[in-house]
Protein backbone atom coordinates (compact mmCIF):
# COMPACT_ATOMS: atom_id res chain seq x y z
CA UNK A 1 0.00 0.00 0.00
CA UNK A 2 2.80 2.43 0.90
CA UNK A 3 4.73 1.40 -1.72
CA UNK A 4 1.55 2.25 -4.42
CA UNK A 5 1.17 5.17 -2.79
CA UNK A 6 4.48 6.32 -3.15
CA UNK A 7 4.52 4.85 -6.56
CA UNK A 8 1.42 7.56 -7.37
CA UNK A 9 2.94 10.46 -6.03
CA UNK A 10 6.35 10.18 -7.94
CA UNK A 11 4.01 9.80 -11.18
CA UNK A 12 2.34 12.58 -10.20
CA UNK A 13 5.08 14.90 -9.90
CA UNK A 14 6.30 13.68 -13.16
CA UNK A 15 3.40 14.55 -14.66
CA UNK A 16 3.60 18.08 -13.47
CA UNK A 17 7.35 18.87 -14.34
CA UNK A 18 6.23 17.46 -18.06
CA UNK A 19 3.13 20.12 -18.26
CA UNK A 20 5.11 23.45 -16.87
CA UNK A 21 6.56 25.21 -19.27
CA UNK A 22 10.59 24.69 -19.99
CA UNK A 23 12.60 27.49 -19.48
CA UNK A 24 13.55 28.87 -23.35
CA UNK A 25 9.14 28.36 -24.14
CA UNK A 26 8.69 30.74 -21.24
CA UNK A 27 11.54 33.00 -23.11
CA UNK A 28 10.01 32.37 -26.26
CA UNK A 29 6.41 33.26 -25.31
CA UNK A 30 7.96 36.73 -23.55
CA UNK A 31 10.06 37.34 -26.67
CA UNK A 32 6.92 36.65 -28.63
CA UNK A 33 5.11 39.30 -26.41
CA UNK A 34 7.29 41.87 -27.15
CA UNK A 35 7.57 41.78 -30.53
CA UNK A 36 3.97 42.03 -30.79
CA UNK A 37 3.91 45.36 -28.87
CA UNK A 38 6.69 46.66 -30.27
CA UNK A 39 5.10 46.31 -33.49
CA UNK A 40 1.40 47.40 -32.17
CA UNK A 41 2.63 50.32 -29.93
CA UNK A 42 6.20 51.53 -31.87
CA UNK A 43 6.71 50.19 -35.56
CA UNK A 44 3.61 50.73 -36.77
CA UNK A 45 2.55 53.73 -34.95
CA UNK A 46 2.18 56.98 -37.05
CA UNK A 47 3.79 59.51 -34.33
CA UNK A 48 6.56 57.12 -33.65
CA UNK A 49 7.57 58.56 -37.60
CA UNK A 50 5.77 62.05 -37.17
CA UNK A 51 8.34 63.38 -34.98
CA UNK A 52 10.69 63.35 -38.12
CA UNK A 53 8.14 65.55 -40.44
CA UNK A 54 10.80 65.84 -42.64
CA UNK A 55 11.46 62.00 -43.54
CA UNK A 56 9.48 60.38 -46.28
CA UNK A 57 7.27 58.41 -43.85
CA UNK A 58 6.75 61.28 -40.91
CA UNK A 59 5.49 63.65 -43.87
CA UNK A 60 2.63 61.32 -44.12
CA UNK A 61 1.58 62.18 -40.48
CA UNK A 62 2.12 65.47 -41.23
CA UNK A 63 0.01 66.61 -43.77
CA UNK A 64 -2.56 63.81 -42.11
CA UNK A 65 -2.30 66.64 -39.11
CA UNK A 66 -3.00 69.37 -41.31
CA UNK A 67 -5.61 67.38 -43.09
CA UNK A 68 -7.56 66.98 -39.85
CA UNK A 69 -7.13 70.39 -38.69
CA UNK A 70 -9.49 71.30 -41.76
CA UNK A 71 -13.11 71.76 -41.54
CA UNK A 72 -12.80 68.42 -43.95
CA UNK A 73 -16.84 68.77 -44.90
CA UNK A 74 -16.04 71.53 -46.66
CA UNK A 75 -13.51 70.21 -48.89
CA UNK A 76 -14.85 70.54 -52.58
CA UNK A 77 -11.29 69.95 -54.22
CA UNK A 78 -8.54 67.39 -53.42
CA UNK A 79 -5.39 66.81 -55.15
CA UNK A 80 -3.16 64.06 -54.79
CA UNK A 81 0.31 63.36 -56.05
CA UNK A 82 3.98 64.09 -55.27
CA UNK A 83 6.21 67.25 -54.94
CA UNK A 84 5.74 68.77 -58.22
CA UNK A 85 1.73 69.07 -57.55
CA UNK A 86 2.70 70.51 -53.99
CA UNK A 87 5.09 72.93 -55.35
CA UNK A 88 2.39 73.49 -58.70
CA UNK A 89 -1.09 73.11 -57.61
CA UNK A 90 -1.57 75.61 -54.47
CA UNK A 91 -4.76 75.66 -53.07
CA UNK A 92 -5.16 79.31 -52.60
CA UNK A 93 -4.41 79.50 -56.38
CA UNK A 94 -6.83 76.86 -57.19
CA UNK A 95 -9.31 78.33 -55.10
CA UNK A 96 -9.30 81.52 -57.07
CA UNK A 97 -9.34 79.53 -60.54
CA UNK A 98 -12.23 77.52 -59.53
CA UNK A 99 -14.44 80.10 -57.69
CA UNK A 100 -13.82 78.55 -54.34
CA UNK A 101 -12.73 79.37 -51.13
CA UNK A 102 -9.26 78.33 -50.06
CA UNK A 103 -10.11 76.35 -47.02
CA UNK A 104 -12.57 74.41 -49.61
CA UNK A 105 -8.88 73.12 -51.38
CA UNK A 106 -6.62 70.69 -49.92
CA UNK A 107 -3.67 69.06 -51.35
CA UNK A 108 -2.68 66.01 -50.25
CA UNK A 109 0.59 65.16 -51.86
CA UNK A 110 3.65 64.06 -50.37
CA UNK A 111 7.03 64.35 -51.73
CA UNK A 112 7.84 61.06 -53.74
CA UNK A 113 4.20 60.50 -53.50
CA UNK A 114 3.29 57.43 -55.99
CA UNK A 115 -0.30 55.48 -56.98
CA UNK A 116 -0.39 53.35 -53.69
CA UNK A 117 -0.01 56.58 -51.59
CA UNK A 118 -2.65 58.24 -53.21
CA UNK A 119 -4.95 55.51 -53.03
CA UNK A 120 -3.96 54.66 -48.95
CA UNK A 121 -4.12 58.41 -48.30
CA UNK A 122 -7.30 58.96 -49.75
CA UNK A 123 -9.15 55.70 -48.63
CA UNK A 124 -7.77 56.50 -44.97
CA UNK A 125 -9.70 60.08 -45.56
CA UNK A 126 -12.49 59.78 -47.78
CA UNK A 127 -15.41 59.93 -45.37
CA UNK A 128 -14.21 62.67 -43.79
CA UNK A 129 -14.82 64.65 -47.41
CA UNK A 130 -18.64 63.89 -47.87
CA UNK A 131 -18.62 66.97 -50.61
CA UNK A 132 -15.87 66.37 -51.91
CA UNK A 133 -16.55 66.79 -56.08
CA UNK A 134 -12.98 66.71 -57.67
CA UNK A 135 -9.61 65.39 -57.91
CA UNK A 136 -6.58 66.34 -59.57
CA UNK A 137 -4.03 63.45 -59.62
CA UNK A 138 -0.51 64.30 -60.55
CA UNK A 139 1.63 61.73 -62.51
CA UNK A 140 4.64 61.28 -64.21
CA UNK A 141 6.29 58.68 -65.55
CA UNK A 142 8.91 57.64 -62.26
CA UNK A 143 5.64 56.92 -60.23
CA UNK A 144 4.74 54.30 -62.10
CA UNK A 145 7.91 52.41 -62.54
CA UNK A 146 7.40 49.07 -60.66
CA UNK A 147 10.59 48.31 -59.89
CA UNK A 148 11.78 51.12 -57.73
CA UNK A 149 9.33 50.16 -55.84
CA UNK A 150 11.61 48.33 -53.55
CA UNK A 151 13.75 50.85 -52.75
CA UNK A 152 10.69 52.81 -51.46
CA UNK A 153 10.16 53.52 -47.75
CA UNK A 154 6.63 54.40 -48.37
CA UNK A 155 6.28 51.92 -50.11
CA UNK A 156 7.47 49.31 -47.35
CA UNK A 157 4.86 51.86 -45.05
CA UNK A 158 1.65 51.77 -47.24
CA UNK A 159 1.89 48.51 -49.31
CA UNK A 160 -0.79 45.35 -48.11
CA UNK A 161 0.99 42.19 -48.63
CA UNK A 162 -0.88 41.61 -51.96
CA UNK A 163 0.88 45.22 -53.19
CA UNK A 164 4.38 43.93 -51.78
CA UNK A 165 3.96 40.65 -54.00
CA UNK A 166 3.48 42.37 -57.02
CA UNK A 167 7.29 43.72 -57.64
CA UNK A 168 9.24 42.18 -60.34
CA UNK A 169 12.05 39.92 -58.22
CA UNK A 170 11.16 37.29 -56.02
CA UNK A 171 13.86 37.96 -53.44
CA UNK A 172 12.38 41.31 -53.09
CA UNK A 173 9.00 40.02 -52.62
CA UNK A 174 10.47 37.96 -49.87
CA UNK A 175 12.38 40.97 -48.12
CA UNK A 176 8.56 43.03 -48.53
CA UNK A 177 6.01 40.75 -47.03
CA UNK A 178 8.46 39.67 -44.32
CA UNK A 179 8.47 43.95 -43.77
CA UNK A 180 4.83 43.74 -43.78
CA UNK A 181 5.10 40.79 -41.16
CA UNK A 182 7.70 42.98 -39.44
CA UNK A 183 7.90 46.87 -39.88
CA UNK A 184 10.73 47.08 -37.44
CA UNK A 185 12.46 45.09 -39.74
CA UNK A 186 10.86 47.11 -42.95
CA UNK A 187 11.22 49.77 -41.95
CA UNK A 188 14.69 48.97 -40.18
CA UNK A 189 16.33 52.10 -42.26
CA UNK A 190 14.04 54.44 -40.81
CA UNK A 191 13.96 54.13 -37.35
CA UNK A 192 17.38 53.46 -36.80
CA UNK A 193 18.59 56.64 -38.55
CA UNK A 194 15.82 58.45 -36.41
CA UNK A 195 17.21 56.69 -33.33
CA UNK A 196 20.49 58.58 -34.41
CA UNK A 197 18.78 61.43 -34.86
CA UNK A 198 17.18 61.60 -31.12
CA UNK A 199 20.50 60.29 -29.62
CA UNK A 200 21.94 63.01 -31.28
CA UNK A 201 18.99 65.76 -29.30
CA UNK A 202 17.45 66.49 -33.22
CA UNK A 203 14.32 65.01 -32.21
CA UNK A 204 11.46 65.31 -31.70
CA UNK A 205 11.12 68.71 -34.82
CA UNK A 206 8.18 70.84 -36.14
CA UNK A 207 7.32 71.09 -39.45
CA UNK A 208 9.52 73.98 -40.79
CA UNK A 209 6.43 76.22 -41.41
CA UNK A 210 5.02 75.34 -37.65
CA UNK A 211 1.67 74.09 -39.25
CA UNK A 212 1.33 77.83 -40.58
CA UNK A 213 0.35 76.24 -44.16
CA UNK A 214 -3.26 74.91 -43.79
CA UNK A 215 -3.68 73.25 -46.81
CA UNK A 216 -1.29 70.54 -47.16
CA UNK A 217 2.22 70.23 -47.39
CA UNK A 218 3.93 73.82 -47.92
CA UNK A 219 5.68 74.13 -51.00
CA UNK A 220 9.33 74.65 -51.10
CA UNK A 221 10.59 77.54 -52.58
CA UNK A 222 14.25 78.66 -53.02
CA UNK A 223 16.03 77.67 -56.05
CA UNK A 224 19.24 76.03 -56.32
CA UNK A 225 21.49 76.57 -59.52
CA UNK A 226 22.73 73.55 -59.89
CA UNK A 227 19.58 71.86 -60.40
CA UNK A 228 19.05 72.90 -63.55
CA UNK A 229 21.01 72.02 -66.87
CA UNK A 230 21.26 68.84 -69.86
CA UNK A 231 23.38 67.04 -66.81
CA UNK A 232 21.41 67.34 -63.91
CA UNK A 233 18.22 66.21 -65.86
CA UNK A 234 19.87 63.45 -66.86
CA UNK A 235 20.73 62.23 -63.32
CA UNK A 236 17.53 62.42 -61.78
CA UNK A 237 15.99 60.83 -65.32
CA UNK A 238 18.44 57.91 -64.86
CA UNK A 239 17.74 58.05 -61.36
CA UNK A 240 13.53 57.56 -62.41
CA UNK A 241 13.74 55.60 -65.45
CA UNK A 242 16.00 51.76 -64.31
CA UNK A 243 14.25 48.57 -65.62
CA UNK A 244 10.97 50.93 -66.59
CA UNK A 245 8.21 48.40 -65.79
CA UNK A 246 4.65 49.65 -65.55
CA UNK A 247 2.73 46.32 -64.63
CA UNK A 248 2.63 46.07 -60.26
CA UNK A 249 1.32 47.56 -57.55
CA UNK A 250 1.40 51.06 -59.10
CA UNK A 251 -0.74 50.73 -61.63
CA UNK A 252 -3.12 48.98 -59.97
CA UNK A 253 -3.75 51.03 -57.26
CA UNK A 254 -4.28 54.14 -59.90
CA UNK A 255 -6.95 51.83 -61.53
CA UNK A 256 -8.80 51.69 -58.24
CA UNK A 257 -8.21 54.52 -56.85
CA UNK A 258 -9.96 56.32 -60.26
CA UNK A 259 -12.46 53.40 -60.07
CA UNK A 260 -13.36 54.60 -56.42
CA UNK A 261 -13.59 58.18 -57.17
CA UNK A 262 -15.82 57.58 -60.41
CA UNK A 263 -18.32 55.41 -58.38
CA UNK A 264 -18.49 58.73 -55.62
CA UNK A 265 -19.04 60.53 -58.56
CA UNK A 266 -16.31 62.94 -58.25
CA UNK A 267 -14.76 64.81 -60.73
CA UNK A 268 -11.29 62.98 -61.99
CA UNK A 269 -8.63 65.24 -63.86
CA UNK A 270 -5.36 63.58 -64.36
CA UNK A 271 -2.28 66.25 -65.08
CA UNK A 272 1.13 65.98 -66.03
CA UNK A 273 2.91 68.61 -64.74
CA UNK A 274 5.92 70.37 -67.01
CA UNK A 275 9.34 70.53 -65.94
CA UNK A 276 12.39 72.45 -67.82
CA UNK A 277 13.17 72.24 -71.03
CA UNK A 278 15.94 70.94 -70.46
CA UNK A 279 14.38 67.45 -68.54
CA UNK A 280 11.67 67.28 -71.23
CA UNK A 281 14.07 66.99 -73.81
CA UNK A 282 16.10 64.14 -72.00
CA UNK A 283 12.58 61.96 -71.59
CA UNK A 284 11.52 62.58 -75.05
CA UNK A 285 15.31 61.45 -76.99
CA UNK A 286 16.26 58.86 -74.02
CA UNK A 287 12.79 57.40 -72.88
CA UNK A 288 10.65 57.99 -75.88
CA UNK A 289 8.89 54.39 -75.22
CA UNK A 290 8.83 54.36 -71.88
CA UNK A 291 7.25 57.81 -72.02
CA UNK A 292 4.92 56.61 -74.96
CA UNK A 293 3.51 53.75 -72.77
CA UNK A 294 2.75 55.62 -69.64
CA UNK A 295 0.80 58.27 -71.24
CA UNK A 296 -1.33 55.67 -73.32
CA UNK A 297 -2.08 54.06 -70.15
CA UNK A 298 -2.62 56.75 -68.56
CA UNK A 299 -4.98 58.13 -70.98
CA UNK A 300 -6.65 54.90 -71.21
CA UNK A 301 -7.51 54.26 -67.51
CA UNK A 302 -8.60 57.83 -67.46
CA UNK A 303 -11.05 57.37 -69.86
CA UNK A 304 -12.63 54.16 -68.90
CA UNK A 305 -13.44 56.17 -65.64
CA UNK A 306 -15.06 58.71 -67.22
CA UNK A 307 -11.62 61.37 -66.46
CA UNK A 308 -9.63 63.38 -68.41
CA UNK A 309 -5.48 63.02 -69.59
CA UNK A 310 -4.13 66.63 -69.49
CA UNK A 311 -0.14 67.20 -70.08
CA UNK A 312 0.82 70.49 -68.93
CA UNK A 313 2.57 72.14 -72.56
CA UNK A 314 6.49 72.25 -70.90
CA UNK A 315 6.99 75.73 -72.53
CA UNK A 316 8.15 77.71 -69.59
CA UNK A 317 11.63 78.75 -69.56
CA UNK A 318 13.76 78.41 -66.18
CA UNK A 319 12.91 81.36 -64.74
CA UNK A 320 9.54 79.37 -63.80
CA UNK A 321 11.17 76.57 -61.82
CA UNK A 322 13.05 76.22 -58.48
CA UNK A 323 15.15 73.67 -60.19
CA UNK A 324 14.61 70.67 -63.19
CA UNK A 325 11.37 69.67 -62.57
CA UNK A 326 9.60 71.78 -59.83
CA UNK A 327 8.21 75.19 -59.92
CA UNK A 328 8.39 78.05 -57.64
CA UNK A 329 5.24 80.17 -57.00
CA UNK A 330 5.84 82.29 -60.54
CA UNK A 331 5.21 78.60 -62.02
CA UNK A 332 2.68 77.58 -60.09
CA UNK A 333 0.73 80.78 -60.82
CA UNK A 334 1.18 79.84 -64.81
CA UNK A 335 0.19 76.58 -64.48
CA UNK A 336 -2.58 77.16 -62.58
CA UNK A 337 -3.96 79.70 -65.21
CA UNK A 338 -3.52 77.12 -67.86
CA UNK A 339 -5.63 74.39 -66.13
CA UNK A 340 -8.62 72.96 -67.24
């Protein structure tokens, strides 16, 4: 009897050390903990980027701030794009083309802004616009180019996993979704060289305009003389044009994000802005095809939703621009006039 008893008690004790938890699975589950917050609380958080405003990702919060300072009901006009439509399409100039008032304009481009911006930018936004009644989307030919799209922190920010899968090389798919799995990983470039940044007392910073500019992103103005010239248009066109792929993520997301704004019923104009001379003539002798396909798509998916395809004539001279392919407020002013 003792000896059954005892017999029962050793299994029982047995039992136990086989159902608690070893050591490293106790680590693991903690480990697995953290990363979970981290990514909840930190990597994924918008403010955790917004006290960079400047960065590519921490503009995003930015004009997001100045977006939802806005009486947003009253927005009538909304334009999306990248720098050249913050530097060109102003909404205080807009608002005096179109009759409007300038708080009834907001512009809602980011610098390097591309397709899957716009369309995660506006979808984020769009109920807060009830009257809204149209868009002007600014393209060029860089923002559709698949295969920088890589490279692109935004990119690695906005992108579902579907997006990520879509670029051309399959090691670069892998490196994507497992920074969608993982944004401190993603977005590892980021927040490390903000890290520096703090370490180094540069962080938190305002917006250089302290939110004075109410209607998106300020433009920049300033010019700088070496941005201009045969040479430096050829840089940045090199820089724009590698591999030129249109079929992705890009595309697709300007296909629904026209497809959206046609079912509201707003208003789509699609506008290529001009740059110098100079950069013009670079794209038409060294990416003639490239440039040919892009606008035929372009034209194409803004027809099917009911839009319209307008390229900007690039007949200004240099004293219009701040450097090869933005323009300063004399620009934006003749632009502006010239719009449909």
């Amino acid at each position: 009897m003792t000896l059954s008893t005892s017999n029962s008690s050793e299994q029982t004790r047995s039992l136990r050390r086989r159902r608690k938890p070893s050591w490293w699975m106790r680590g693991f589950i903690w480990a697995l903990l953290f990363v979970v917050l981290c990514e909840a609380f930190l990597f994924r958080n918008p403010a955790l980027y917004g006290i960079s405003p400047v960065s590519f990702i921490g503009q995003i919060t930015d004009v997001e701030k100045r977006l939802e300072a806005q009486d947003t009901e009253k927005i009538k006009l909304l334009v999306l794009g990248d720098s050249q439509s913050m530097d060109a399409l102003r909404p205080p100039l807009l608002a005096a083309r179109y009759g409007l008032k300038p708080d009834e304009v907001f512009n809602l481009s980011v610098s390097g802004g591309k397709a899957v911006d716009m369309l995660h930018l506006y979808e984020r936004h769009k109920d807060k616009m009830p009257n809204l009644q149209r868009v002007m989307i600014s393209v060029n030919e860089h923002q559709l180019n698949s295969t920088t799209d890589h490279a692109d922190n935004k990119f690695r920010y906005h992108a579902t996993l579907w997006e990520r899968l879509q670029v051309p090389h399959v090691e670069e798919k892998a490196d994507l979704a497992f920074g969608w799995l993982l944004y401190s990983y993603g977005l590892r470039e980021v927040w490390t060289q903000m890290w520096k940044l703090y370490w180094e007392g540069k962080l938190p910073q305002q917006p250089r305009d302290k939110y004075a500019y109410k209607w998106g992103l300020p433009p920049v103005e300033g010019r700088d003389a070496k941005h201009f010239g045969p040479n430096y248009a050829a840089e940045v066109a090199k820089r724009w044009m590698p591999e030129y792929r249109l079929e992705g993520a890009q595309t697709q997301a300007l296909k629904r994000l026209m497809g959206e704004l046609s079912e509201h019923g707003v208003q789509i104009t699609v506008l290529q802005l001009p740059r110098t001379q100079a950069f013009e003539h670079v794209m038409k002798t060294q990416y003639a095809a490239e440039q040919a396909a892009y606008r035929q798509f372009i034209d194409s998916v803004a027809k099917q939703h009911n839009g319209e395809f307008v390229i900007i004539p690039p007949t200004l001279d240099d004293s219009y621009f701040r450097d090869a392919n933005h323009v300063n407020k004399k620009g934006a002013e003749k632009i502006t006039a010239e719009l449909p």
